[in-house]
C-alpha atoms as a PDB file:
ATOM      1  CA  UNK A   1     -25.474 -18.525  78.563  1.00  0.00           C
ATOM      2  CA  UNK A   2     -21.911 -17.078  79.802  1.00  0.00           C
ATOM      3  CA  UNK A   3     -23.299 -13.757  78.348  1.00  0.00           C
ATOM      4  CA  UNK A   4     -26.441 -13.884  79.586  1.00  0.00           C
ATOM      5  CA  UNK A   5     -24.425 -14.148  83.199  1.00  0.00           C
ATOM      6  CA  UNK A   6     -22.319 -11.369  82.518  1.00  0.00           C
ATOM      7  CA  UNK A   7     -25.198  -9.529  81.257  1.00  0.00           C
ATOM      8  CA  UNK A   8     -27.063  -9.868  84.557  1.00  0.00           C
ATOM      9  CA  UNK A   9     -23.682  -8.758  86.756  1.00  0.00           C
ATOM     10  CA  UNK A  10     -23.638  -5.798  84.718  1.00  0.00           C
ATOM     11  CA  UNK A  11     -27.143  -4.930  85.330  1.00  0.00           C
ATOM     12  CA  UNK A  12     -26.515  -5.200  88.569  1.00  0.00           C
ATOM     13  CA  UNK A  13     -23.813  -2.818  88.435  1.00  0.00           C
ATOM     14  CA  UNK A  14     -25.768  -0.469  86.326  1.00  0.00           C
ATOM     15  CA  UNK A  15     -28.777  -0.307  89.143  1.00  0.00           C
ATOM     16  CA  UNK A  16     -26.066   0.492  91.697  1.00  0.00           C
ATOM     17  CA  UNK A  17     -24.571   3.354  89.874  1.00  0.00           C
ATOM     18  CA  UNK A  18     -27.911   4.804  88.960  1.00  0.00           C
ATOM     19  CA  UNK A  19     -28.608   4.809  92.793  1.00  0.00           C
ATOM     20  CA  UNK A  20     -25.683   5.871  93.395  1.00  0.00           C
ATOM     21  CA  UNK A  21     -24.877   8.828  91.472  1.00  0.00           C
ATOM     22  CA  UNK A  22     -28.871   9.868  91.543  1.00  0.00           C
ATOM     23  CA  UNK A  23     -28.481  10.268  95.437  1.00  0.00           C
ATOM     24  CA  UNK A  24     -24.810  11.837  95.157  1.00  0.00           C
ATOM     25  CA  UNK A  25     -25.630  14.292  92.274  1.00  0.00           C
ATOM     26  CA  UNK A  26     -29.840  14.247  91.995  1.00  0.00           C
ATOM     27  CA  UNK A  27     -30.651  16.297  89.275  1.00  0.00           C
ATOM     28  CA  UNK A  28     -27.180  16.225  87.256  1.00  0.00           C
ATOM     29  CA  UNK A  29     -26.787  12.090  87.315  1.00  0.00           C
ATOM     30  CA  UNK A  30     -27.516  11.286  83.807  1.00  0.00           C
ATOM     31  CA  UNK A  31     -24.238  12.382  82.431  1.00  0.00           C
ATOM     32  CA  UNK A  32     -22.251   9.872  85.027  1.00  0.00           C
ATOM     33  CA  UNK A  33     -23.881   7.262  84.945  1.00  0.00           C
ATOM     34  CA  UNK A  34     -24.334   7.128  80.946  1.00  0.00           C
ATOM     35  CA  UNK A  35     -20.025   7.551  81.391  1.00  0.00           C
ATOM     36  CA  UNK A  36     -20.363   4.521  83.565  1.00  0.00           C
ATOM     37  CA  UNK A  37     -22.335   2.564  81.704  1.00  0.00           C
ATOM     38  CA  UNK A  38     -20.387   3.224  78.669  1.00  0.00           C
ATOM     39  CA  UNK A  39     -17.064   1.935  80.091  1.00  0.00           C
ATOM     40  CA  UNK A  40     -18.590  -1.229  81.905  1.00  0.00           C
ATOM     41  CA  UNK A  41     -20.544  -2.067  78.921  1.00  0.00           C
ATOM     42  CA  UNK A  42     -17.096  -2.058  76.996  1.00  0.00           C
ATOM     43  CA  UNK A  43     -14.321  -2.465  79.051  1.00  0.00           C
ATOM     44  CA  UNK A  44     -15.987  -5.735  81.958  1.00  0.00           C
ATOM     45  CA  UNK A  45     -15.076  -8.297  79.570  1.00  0.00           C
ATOM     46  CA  UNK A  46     -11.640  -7.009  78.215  1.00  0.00           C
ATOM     47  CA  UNK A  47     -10.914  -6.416  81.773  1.00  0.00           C
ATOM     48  CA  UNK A  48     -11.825  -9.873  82.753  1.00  0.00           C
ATOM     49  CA  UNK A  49     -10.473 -11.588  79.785  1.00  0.00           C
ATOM     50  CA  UNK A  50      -7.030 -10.114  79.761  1.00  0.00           C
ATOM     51  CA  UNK A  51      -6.585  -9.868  83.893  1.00  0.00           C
ATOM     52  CA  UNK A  52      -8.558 -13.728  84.257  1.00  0.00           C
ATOM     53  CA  UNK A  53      -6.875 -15.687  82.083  1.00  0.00           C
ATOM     54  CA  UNK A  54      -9.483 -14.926  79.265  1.00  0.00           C
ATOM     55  CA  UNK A  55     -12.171 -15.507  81.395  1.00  0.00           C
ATOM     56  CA  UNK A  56     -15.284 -13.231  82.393  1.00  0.00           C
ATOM     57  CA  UNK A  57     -17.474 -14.667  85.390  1.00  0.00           C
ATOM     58  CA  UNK A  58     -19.828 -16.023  83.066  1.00  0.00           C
ATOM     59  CA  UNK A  59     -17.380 -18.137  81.121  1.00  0.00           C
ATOM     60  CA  UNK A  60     -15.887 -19.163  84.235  1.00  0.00           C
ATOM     61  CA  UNK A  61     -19.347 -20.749  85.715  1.00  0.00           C
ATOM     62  CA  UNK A  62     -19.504 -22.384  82.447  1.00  0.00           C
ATOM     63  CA  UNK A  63     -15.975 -23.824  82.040  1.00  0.00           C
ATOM     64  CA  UNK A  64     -15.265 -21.288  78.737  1.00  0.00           C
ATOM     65  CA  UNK A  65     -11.949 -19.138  77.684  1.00  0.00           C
ATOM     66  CA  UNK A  66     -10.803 -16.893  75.454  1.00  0.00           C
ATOM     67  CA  UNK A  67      -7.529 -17.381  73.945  1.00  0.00           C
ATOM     68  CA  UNK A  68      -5.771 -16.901  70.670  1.00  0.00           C
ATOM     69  CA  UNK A  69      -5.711 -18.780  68.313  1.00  0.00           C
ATOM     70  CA  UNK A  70      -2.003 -20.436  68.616  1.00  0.00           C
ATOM     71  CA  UNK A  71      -3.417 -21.108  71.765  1.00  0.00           C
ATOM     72  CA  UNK A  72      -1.456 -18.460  73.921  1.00  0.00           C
ATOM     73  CA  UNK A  73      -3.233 -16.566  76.411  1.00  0.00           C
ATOM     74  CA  UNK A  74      -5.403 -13.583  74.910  1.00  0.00           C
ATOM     75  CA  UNK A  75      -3.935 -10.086  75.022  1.00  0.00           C
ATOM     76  CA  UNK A  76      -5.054  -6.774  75.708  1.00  0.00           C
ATOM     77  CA  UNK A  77      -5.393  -5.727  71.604  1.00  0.00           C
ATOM     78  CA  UNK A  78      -6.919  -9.099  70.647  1.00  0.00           C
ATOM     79  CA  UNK A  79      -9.461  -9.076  73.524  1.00  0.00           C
ATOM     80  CA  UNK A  80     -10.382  -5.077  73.352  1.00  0.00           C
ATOM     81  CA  UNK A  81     -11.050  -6.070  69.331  1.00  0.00           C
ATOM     82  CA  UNK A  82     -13.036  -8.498  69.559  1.00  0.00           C
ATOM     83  CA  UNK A  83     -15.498  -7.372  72.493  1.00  0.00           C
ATOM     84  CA  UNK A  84     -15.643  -3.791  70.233  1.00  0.00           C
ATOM     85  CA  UNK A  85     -16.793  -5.984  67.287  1.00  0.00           C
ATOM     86  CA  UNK A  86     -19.084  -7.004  69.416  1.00  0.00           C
ATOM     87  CA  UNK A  87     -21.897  -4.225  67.726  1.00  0.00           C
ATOM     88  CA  UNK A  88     -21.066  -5.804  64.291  1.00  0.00           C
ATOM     89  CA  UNK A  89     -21.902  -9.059  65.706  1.00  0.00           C
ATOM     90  CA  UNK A  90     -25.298  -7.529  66.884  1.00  0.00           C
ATOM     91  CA  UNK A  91     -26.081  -6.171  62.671  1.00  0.00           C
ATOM     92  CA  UNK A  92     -28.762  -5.553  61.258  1.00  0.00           C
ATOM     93  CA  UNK A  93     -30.920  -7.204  64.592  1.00  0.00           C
ATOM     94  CA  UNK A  94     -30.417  -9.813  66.743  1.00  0.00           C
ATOM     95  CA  UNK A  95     -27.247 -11.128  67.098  1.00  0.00           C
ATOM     96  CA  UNK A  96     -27.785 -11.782  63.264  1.00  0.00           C
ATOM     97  CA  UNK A  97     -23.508 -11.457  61.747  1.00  0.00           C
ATOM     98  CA  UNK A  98     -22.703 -13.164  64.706  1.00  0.00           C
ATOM     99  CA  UNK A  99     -24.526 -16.386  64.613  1.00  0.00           C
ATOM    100  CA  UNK A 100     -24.045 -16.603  60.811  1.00  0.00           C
ATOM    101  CA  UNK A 101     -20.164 -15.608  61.207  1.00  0.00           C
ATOM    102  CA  UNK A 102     -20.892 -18.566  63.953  1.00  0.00           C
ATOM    103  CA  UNK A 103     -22.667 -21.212  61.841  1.00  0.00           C
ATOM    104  CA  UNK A 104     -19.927 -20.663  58.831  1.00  0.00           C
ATOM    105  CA  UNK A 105     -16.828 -21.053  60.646  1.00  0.00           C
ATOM    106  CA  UNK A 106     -15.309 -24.694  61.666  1.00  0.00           C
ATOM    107  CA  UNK A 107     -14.765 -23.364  65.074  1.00  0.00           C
ATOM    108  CA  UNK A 108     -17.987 -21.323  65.509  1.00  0.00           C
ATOM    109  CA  UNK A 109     -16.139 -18.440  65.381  1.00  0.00           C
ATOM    110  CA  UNK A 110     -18.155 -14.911  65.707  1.00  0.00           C
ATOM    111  CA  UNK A 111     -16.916 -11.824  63.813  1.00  0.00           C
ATOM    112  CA  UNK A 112     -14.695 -10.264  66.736  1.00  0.00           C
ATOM    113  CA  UNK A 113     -12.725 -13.848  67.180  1.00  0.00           C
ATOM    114  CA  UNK A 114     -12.474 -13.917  63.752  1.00  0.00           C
ATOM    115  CA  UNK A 115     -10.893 -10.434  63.490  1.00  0.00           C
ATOM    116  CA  UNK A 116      -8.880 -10.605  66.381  1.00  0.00           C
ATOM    117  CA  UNK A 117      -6.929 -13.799  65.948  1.00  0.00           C
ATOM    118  CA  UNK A 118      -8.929 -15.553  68.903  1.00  0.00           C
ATOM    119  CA  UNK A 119     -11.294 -18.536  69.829  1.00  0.00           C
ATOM    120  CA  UNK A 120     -13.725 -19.533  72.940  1.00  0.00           C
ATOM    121  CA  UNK A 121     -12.445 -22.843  74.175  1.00  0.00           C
ATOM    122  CA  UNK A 122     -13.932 -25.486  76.930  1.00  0.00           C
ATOM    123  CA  UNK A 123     -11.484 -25.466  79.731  1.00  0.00           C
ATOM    124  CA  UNK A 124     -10.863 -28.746  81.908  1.00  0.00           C
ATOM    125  CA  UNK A 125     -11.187 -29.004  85.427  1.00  0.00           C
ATOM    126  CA  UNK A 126      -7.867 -27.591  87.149  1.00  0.00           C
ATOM    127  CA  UNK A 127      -7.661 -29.968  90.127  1.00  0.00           C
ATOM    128  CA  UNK A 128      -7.153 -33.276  88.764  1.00  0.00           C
ATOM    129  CA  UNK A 129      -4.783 -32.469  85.601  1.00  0.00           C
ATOM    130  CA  UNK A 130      -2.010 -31.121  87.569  1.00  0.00           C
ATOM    131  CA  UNK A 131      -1.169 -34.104  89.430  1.00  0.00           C
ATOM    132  CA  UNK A 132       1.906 -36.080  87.945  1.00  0.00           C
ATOM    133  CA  UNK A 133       2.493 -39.394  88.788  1.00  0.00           C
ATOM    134  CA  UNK A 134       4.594 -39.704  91.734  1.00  0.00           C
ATOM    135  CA  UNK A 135       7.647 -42.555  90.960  1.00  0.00           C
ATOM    136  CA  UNK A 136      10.867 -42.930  92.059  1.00  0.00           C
ATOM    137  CA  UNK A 137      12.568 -41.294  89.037  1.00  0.00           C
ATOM    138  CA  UNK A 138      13.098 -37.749  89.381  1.00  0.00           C
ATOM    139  CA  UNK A 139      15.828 -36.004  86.945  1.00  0.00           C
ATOM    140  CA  UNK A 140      17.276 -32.673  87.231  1.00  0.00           C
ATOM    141  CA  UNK A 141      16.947 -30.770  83.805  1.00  0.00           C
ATOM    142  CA  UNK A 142      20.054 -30.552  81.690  1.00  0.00           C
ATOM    143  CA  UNK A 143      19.212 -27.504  80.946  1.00  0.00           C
ATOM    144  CA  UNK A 144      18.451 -24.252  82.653  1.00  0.00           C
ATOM    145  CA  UNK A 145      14.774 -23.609  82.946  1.00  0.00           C
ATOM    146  CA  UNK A 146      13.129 -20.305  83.075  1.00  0.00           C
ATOM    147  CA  UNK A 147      10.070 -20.103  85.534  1.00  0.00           C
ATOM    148  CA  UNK A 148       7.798 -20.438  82.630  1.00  0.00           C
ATOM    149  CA  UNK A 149       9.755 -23.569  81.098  1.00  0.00           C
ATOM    150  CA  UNK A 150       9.481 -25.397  84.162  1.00  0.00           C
ATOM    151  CA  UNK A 151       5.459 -24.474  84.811  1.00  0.00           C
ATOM    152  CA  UNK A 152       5.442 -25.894  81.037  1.00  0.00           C
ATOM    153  CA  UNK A 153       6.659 -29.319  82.200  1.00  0.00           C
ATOM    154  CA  UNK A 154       5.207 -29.811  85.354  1.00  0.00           C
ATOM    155  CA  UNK A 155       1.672 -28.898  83.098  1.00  0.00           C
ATOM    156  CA  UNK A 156       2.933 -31.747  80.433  1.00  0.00           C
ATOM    157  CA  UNK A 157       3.343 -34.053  83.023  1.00  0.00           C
ATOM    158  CA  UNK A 158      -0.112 -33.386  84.420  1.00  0.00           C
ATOM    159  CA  UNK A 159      -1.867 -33.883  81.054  1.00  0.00           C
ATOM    160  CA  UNK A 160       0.361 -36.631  79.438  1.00  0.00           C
ATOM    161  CA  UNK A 161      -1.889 -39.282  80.394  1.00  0.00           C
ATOM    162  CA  UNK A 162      -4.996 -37.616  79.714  1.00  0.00           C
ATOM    163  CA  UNK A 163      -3.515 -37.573  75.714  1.00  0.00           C
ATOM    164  CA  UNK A 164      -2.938 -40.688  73.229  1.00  0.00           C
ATOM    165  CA  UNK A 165       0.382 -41.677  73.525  1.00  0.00           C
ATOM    166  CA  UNK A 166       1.095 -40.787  70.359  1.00  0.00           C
ATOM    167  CA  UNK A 167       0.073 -37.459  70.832  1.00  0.00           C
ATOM    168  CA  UNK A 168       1.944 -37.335  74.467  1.00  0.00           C
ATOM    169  CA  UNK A 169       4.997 -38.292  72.522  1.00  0.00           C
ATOM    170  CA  UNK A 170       4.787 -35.771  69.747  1.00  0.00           C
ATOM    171  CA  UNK A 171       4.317 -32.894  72.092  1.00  0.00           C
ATOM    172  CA  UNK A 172       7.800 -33.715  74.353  1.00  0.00           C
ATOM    173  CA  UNK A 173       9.760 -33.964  70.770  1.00  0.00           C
ATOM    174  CA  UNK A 174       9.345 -30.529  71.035  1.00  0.00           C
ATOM    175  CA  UNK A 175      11.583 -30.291  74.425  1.00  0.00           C
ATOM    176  CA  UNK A 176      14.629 -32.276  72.475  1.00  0.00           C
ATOM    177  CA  UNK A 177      16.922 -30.089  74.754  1.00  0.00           C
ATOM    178  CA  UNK A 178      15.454 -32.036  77.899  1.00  0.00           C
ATOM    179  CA  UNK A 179      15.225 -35.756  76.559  1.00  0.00           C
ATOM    180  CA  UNK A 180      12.497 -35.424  73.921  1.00  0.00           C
ATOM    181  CA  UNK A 181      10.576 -38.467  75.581  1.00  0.00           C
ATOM    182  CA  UNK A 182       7.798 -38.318  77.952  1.00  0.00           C
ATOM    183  CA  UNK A 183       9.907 -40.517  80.920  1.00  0.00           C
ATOM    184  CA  UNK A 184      12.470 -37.667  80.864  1.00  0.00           C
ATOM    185  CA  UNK A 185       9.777 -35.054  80.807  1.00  0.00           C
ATOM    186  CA  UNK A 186       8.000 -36.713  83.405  1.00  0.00           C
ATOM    187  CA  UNK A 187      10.817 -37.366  85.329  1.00  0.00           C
ATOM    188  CA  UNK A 188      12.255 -33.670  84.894  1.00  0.00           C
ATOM    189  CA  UNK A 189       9.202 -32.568  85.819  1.00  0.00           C
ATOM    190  CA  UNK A 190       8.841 -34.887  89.434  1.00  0.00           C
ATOM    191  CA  UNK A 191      12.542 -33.362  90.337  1.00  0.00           C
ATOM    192  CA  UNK A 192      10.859 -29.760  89.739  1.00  0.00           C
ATOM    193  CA  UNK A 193       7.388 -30.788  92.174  1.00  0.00           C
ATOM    194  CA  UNK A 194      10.162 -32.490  94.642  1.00  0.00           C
ATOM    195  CA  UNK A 195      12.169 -28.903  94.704  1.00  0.00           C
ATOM    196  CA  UNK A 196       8.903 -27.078  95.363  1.00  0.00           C
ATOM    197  CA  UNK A 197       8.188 -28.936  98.236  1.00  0.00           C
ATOM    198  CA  UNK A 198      11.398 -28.867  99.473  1.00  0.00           C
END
């Protein structure tokens, strides 16, 4: 479905370059717009997936990303490999390779994700995960935090109740600098919402 979206944009796109180019140059407009079409065929979704947060418009209207594997956003080489593996995907007809690459893999992987390190993931809704529990316990870290440290708490602290607690705990052992516990996280990470406010 998300490329059958993206599909239609780009046909879209393709109609208004044809129009384009066949008023601009009349009789010499082939050779444009087959440039044209080549590099928005190609390049739309690496563009989108690498300047979107790994998603095109499709996968955004259905709730999809691309990232890799680890989980860390995708990359320009990972995303540019996989969308050009795209025409293996398509062998011998029909989107064949892919959907067996697809119905092989644990994660329904086609052959580009496969090849470039990278997976299509569900995303959750962004509004109510970010809110952390406002309480009276707010903790400066004891540690210096980068800007991308202290996103990563305030983002634990969002999700930490949406995980088991198991889970919730296993994942703030990793911070053993700031606590290792999900009250100090939690609390670390109210201090950081208070500052931003402030």
């Amino acid at each position: 479905m998300a490329y059958l979206v993206d599909s239609s944009i780009r046909s879209v796109v393709y109609m208004a370059f044809a129009i384009g180019f066949s008023i601009w140059l009349s009789d010499t407009a082939i050779g444009p717009i087959m440039v044209a079409v080549f590099l928005v065929e190609w390049f739309y979704p690496v563009a989108f997936e690498v300047l979107w947060g790994g998603k095109t418009p499709g996968k955004a209207v259905l709730g999809l990303r691309v990232i890799h594997s680890d989980g860390t956003p995708v990359r320009f080489p990972a995303s540019l490999l996989r969308n050009l593996m795209m025409a293996a995907d398509f062998l011998p007809a029909g989107y064949a390779f892919g959907v067996a690459s697809m119905l092989c893999d644990r994660s329904s992987r086609r052959l580009g994700d496969l090849a470039a390190g990278t997976r299509v993931v569900h995303t959750a809704p962004d509004a109510a995960p970010h809110e952390i529990r406002e309480g009276p316990a707010a903790l400066p870290s004891p540690v210096a935090l980068s800007i991308e440290e202290q996103r990563s708490v305030i983002a634990y602290a969002g999700r930490a109740s949406l995980l088991s607690p198991e889970r919730a705990e296993e994942l703030a052992a990793i911070a053993a600098p700031l606590g290792g516990n999900r009250e100090t996280l939690e609390a670390i990470a109210t201090h950081l919402r208070r500052g931003e406010r402030a």
